[in-house]
Protein backbone atom coordinates (compact mmCIF):
# COMPACT_ATOMS: atom_id res chain seq x y z
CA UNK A 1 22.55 28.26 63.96
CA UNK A 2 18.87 29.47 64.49
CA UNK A 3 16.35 27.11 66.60
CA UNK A 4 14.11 26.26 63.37
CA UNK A 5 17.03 24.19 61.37
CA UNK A 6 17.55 22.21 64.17
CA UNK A 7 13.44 21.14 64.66
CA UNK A 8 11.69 17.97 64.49
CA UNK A 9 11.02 14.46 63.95
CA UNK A 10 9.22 15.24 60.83
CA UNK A 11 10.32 15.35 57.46
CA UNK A 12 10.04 17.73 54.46
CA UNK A 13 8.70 21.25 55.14
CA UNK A 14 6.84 20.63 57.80
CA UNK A 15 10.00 21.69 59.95
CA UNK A 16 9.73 25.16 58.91
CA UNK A 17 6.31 25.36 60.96
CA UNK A 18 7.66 24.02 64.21
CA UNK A 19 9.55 27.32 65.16
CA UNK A 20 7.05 28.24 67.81
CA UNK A 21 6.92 25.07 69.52
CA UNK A 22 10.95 25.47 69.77
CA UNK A 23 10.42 28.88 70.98
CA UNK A 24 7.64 27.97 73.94
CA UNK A 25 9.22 24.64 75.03
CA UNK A 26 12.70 25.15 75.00
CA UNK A 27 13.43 28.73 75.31
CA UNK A 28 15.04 29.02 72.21
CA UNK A 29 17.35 26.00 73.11
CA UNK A 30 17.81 23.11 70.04
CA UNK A 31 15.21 21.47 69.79
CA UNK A 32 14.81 17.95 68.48
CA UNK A 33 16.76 18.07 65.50
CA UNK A 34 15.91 17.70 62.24
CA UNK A 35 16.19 14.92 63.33
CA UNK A 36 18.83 15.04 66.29
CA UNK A 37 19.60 17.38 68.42
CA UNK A 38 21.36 17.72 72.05
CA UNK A 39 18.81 17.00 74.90
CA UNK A 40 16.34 20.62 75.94
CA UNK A 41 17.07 22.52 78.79
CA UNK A 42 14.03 23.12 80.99
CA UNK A 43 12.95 26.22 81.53
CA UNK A 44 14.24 29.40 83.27
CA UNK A 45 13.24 29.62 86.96
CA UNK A 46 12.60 33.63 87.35
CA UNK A 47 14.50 34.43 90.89
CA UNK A 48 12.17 34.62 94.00
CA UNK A 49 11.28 37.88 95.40
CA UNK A 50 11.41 38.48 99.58
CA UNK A 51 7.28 39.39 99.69
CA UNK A 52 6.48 36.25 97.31
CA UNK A 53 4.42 34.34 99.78
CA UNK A 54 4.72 30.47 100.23
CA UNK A 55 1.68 30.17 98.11
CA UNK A 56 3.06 31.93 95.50
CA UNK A 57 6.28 30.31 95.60
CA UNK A 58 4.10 26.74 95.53
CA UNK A 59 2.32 27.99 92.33
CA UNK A 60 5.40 29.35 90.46
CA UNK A 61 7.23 25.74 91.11
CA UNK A 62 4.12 24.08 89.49
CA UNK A 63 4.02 26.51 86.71
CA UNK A 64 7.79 25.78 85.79
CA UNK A 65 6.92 21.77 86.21
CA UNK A 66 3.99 22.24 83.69
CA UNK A 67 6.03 24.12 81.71
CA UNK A 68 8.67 20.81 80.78
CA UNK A 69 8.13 18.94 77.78
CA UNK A 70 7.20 15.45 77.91
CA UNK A 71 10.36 13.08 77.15
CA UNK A 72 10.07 11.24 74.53
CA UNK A 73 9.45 7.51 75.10
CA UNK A 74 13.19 5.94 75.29
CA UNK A 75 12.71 3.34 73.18
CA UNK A 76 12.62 5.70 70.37
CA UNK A 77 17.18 6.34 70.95
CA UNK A 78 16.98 3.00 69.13
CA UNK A 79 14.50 2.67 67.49
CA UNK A 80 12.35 4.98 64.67
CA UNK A 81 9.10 5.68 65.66
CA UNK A 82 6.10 4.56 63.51
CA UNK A 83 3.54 7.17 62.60
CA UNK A 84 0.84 6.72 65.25
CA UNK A 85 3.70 6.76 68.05
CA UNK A 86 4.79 9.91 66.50
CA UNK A 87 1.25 11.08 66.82
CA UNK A 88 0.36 10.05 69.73
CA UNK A 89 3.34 11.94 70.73
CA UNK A 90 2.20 14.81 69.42
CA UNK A 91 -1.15 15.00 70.80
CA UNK A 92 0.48 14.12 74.34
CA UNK A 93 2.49 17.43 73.81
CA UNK A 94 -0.68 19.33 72.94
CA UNK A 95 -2.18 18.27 76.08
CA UNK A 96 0.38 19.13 78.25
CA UNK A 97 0.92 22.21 76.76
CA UNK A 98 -2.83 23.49 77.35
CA UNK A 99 -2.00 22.24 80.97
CA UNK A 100 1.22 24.50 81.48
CA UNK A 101 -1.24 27.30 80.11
CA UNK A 102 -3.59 26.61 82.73
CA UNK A 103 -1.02 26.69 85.47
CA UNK A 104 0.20 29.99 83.78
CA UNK A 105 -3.53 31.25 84.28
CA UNK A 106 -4.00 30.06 87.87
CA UNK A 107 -0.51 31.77 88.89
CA UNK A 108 -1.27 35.21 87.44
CA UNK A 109 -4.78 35.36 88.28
CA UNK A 110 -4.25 34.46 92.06
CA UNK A 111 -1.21 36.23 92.97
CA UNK A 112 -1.42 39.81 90.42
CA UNK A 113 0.79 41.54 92.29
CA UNK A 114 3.77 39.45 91.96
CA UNK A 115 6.58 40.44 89.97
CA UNK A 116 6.29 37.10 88.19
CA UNK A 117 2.80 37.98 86.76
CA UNK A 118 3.11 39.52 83.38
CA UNK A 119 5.87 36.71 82.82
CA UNK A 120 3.24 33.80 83.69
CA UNK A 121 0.64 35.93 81.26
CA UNK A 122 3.51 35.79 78.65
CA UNK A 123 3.95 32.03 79.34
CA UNK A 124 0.11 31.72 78.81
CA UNK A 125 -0.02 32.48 75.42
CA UNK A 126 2.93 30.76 74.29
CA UNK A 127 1.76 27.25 75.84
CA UNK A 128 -1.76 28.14 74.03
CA UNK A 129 0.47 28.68 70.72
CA UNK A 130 2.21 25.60 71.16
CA UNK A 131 -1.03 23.95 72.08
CA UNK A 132 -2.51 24.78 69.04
CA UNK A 133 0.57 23.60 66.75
CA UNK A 134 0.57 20.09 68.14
CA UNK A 135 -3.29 19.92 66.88
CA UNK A 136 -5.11 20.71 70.55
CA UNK A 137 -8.26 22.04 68.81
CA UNK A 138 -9.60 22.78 72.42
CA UNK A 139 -7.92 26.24 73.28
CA UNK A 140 -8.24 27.58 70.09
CA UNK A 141 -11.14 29.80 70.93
CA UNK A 142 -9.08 31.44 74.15
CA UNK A 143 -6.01 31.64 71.99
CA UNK A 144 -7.66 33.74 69.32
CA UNK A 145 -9.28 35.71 72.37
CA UNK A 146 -5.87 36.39 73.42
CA UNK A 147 -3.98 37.48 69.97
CA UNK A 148 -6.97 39.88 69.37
CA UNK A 149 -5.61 41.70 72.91
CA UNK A 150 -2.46 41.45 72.26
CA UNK A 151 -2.44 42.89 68.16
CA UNK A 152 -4.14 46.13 70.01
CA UNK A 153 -2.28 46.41 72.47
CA UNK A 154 0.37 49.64 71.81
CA UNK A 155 2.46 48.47 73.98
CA UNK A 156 3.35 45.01 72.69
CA UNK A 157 6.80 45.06 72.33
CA UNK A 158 8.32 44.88 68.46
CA UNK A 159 9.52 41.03 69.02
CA UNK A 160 6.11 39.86 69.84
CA UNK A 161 3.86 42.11 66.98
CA UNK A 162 6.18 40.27 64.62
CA UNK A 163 5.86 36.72 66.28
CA UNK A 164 1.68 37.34 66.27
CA UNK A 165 1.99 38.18 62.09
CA UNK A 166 4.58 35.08 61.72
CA UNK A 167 1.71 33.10 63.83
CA UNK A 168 -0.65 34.05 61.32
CA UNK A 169 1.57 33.06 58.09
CA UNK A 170 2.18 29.24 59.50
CA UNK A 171 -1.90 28.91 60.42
CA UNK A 172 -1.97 29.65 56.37
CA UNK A 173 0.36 27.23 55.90
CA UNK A 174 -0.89 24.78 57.46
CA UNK A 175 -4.18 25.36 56.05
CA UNK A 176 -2.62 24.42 52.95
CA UNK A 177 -1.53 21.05 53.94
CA UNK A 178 -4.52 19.06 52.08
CA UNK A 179 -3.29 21.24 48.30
CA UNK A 180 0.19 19.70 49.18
CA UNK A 181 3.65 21.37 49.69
CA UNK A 182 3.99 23.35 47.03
CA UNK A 183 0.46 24.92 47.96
CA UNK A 184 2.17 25.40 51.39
CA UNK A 185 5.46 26.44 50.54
CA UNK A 186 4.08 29.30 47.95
CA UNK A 187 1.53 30.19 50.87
CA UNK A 188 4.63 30.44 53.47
CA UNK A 189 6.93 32.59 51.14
CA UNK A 190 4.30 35.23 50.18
CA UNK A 191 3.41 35.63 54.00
CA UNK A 192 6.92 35.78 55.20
CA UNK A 193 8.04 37.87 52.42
CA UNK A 194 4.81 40.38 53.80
CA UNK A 195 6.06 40.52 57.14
CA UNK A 196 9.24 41.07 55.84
CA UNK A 197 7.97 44.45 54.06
CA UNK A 198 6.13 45.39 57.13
CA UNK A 199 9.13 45.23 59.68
CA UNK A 200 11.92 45.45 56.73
CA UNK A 201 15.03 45.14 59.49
CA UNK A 202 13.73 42.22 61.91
CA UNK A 203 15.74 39.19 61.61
CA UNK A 204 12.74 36.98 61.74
CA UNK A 205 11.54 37.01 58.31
CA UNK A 206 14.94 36.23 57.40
CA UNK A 207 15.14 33.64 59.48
CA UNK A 208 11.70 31.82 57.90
CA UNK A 209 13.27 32.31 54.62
CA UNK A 210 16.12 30.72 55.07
CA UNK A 211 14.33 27.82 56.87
CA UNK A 212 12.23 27.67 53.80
CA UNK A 213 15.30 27.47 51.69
CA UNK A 214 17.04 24.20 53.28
CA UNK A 215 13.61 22.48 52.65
CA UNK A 216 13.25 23.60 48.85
CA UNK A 217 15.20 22.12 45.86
CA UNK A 218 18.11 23.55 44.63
CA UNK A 219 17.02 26.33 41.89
CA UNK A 220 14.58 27.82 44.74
CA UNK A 221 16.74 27.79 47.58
CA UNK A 222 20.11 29.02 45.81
CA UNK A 223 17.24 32.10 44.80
CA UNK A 224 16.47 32.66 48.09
CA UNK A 225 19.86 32.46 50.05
CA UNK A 226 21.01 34.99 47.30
CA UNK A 227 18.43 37.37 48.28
CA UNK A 228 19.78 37.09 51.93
CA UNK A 229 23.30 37.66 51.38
CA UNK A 230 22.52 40.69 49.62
CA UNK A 231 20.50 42.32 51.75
CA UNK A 232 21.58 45.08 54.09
CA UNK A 233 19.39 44.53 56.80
CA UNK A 234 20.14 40.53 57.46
CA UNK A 235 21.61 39.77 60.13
CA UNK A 236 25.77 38.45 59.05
CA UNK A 237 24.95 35.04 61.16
CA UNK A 238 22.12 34.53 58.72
CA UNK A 239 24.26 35.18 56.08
CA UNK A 240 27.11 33.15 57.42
CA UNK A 241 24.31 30.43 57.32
CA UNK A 242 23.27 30.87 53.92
CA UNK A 243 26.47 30.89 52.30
CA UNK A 244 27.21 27.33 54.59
CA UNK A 245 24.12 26.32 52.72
CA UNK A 246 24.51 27.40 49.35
CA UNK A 247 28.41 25.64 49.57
CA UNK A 248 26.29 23.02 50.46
CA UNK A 249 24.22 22.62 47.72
CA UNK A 250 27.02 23.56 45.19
CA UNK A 251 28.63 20.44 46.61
CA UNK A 252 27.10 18.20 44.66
CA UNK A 253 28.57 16.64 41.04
CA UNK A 254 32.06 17.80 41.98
CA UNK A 255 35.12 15.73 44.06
CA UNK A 256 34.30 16.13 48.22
CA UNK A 257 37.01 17.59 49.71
CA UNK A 258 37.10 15.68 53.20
CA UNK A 259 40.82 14.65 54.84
CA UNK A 260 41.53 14.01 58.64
CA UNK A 261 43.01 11.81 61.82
CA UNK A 262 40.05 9.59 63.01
CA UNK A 263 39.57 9.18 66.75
CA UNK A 264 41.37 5.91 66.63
CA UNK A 265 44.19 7.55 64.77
CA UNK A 266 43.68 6.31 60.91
CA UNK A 267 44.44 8.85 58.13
CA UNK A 268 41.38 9.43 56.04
CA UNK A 269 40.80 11.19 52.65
CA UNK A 270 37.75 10.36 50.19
CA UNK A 271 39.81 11.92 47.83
CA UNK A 272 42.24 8.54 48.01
CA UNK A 273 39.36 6.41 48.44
CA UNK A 274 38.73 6.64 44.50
CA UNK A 275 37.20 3.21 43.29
CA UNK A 276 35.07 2.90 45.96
CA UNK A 277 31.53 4.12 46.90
CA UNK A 278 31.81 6.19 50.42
CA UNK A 279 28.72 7.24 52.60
CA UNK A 280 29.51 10.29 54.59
CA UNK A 281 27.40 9.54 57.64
CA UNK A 282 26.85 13.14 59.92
CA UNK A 283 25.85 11.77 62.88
CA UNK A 284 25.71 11.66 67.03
CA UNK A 285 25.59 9.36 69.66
CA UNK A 286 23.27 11.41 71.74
CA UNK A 287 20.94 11.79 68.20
CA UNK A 288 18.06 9.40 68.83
CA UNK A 289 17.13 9.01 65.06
CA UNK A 290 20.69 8.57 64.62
CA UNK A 291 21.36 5.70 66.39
CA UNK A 292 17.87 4.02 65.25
CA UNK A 293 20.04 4.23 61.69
CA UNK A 294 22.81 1.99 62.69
CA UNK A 295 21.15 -1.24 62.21
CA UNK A 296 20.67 -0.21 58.73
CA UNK A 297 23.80 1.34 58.36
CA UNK A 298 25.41 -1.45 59.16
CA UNK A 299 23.72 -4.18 57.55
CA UNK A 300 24.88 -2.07 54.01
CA UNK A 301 28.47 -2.21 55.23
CA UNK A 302 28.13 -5.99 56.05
CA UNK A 303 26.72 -6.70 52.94
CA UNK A 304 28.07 -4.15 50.90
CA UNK A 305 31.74 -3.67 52.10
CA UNK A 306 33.41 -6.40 50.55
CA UNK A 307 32.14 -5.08 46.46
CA UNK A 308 33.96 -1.96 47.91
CA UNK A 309 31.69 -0.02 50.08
CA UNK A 310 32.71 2.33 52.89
CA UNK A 311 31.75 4.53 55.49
CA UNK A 312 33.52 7.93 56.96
CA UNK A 313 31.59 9.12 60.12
CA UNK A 314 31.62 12.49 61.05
CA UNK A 315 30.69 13.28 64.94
CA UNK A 316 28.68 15.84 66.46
CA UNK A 317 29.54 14.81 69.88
CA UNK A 318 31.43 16.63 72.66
CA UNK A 319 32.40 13.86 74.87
CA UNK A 320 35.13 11.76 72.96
CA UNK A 321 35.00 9.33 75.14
CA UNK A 322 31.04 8.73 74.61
CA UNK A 323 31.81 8.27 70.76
CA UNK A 324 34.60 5.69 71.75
CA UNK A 325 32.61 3.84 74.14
CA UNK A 326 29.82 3.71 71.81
CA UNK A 327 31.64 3.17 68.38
CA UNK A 328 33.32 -0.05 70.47
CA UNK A 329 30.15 -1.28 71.93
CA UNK A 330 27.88 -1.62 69.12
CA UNK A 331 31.28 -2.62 67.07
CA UNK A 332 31.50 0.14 64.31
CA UNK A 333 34.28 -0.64 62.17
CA UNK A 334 34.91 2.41 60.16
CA UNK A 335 37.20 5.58 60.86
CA UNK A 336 34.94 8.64 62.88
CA UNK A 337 36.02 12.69 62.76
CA UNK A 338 35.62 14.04 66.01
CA UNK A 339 36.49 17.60 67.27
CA UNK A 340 33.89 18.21 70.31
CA UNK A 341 32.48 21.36 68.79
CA UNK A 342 28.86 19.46 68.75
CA UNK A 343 27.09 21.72 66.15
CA UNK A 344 30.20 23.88 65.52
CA UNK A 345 31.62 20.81 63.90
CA UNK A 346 34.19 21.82 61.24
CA UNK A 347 32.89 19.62 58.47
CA UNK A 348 29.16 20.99 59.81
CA UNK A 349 30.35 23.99 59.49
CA UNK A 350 31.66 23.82 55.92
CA UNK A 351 29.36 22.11 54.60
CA UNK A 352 25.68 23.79 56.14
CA UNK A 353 25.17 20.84 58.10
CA UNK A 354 21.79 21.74 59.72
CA UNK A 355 20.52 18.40 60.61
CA UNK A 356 21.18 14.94 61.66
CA UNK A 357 21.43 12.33 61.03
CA UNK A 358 22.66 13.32 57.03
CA UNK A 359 24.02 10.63 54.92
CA UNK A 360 26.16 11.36 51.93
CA UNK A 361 27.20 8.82 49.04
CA UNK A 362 30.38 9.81 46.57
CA UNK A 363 30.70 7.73 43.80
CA UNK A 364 33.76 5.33 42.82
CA UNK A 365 35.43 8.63 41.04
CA UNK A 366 35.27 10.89 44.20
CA UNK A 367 32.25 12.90 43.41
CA UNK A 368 29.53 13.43 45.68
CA UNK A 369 26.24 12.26 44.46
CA UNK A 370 23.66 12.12 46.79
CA UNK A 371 23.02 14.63 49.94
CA UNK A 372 19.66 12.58 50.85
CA UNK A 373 20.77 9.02 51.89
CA UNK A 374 19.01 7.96 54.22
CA UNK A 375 16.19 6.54 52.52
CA UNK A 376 17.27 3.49 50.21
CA UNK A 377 20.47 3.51 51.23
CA UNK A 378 21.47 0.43 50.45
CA UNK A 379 19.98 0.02 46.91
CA UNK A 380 21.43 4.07 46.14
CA UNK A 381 25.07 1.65 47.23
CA UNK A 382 24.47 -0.95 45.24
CA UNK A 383 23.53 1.01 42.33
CA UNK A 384 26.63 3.46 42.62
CA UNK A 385 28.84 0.30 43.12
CA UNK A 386 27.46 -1.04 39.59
CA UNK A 387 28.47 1.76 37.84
CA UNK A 388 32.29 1.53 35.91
CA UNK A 389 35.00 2.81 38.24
């Protein structure tokens, strides 16, 4: 699964603009998910050469420091942010990202010789980037300094000319915000699908389309993960991915297939579960948005559980023992699937599972209804339980 699925607090399709500030933070790592994700890595300490001097050394250590995203407050594994936290956040991201820049600056400029140089220049520009797409308005000018030098450079590797043009498409995007998403999404496709014609066999384009796929409705994205599959030059993982998501959305309005042992060894199978309205919760316990869920998760199944509501978790952890410990402690009564393959989860898998938490409600004859949840869940319960078994 590519970084961009697995991106962001925010909702809707601003995810497909946040692949960038994946890319510069974490490496390529998952990032927050969309919503939860498994905690960043920092990044890559480049090894020490025998004439780097202890000043060098010094400046290199502060450059990797910079270079660490600010944790999110911890209040927020509990609890969902509000808006201004979340933006407030952002801008605290921003800032420290024009910072790690700096440092990236000050450790090329000083010590030019070092081996580490035209890896701290690289770093440069992709803090400036990520600057830029958490709203820091005050590096634009050396930013746009810098992708001017690096478009004419000959020798800019492949990878990066097609990073600059996908730069380019998601400042159009964005631009777009104030028309609304549709403006945005239409404004997204025709640039991707323009970098797509200029470097026809780079996965990238590909990989914006797809992203641009799981955040459109079902007629548009089915079109689009078509297109992928039959293409020659995407790569088979992307394909793999779109045909997870296309099972996905063909999911819906028929019986969901879902049968296994729960951790605590119960036998579960919506299909037997007939008569009753089910909510497929896809969760984690290391998925901050996630756990800031369960209080209105299980209010529902305290209110709603007696008329004939239940719940089938499916876990994205590794650690059994964490999803035990946690399931006992915050006294979660229904059955979880667990098979410690995090994001290779078998369920996930099968059914394009690309973010978390994702809530899904069958019906009282077996079928699958809703894919979106999490917002309203208890009236989209009640309403499903009113309906004639």
């Amino acid at each position: 699964m590519n970084t961009l699925e697995r991106v962001g607090n925010t909702p809707g399709f601003a995810r497909v603009l946040a692949l960038g500030v994946a890319l510069s933070w974490l490496g390529g790592a998952p990032a927050a998910a969309g919503d939860g994700a498994p905690p960043s890595s920092p990044p890559p300490a480049a090894p020490p050469t025998e004439a780097a001097s202890p000043e060098a050394q010094q400046a290199w250590q502060k450059l990797l420091k910079a270079m660490r995203p600010p944790a999110q407050p911890a209040a927020w594994q509990n609890t969902r942010p509000t808006p201004e936290e979340r933006e407030a956040y952002r801008q605290l991201m921003g800032k420290r990202a024009a910072e790690a820049a700096d440092a990236a600056r000050d450790f090329y400029t000083r010590f030019p010789k070092d081996p580490r140089a035209a890896e701290a220049k690289r770093k440069e520009f992709e803090m400036l980037e990520t600057a830029r797409q958490m709203g820091n308005t005050n590096i634009t000018e050396r930013l746009a300094k810098q992708e001017v030098q690096r478009a004419e450079d000959p020798s800019l590797p492949v990878a990066q000319r097609v990073r600059l043009r996908l730069d380019e498409v998601r400042r159009a995007t964005v631009a777009q915000r104030p028309q609304g998403e549709a403006a945005m999404k239409a404004t997204f496709e025709k640039g991707t699908r323009a970098v797509l014609k200029e470097f026809p066999t780079r996965p990238e384009p590909y990989e914006m389309l797809l992203s641009l796929a799981q955040n459109s409705e079902a007629p548009e994205a089915r079109r689009i993960v078509r297109e992928i599959q039959q293409s020659a030059s995407a790569p088979a993982e992307l394909k793999q991915e779109a045909g997870a998501l296309l099972r996905k959305l063909e999911a819906v309005g028929k019986p969901l297939r879902l049968s296994f042992t729960a951790v605590d060894g119960r036998e579960v199978d919506v299909a037997k579960l007939k008569g009753k309205v089910v909510l497929v919760d896809f969760w984690a316990t290391w998925c901050g948005p996630c756990v800031a869920e369960l209080p209105n998760v299980k209010a529902a199944y305290d209110r709603l559980h007696a008329q004939g509501f239940e719940i089938v978790g499916i876990s994205f952890d590794r650690q059994k023992e964490a999803l035990t410990e946690f399931v006992a402690a915050h006294d979660m009564a229904w059955p979880q699937y667990f098979d410690g393959r995090q994001w290779g989860n078998k369920f996930g898998q099968e059914y394009g599972i690309n973010s978390i938490p994702t809530m899904w409600l069958v019906d009282r004859q077996g079928i699958l209804r809703d894919q979106d949840a999490r917002a309203g869940l208890e009236q989209k319960v009640q309403k499903l339980l009113a309906e004639q078994p």
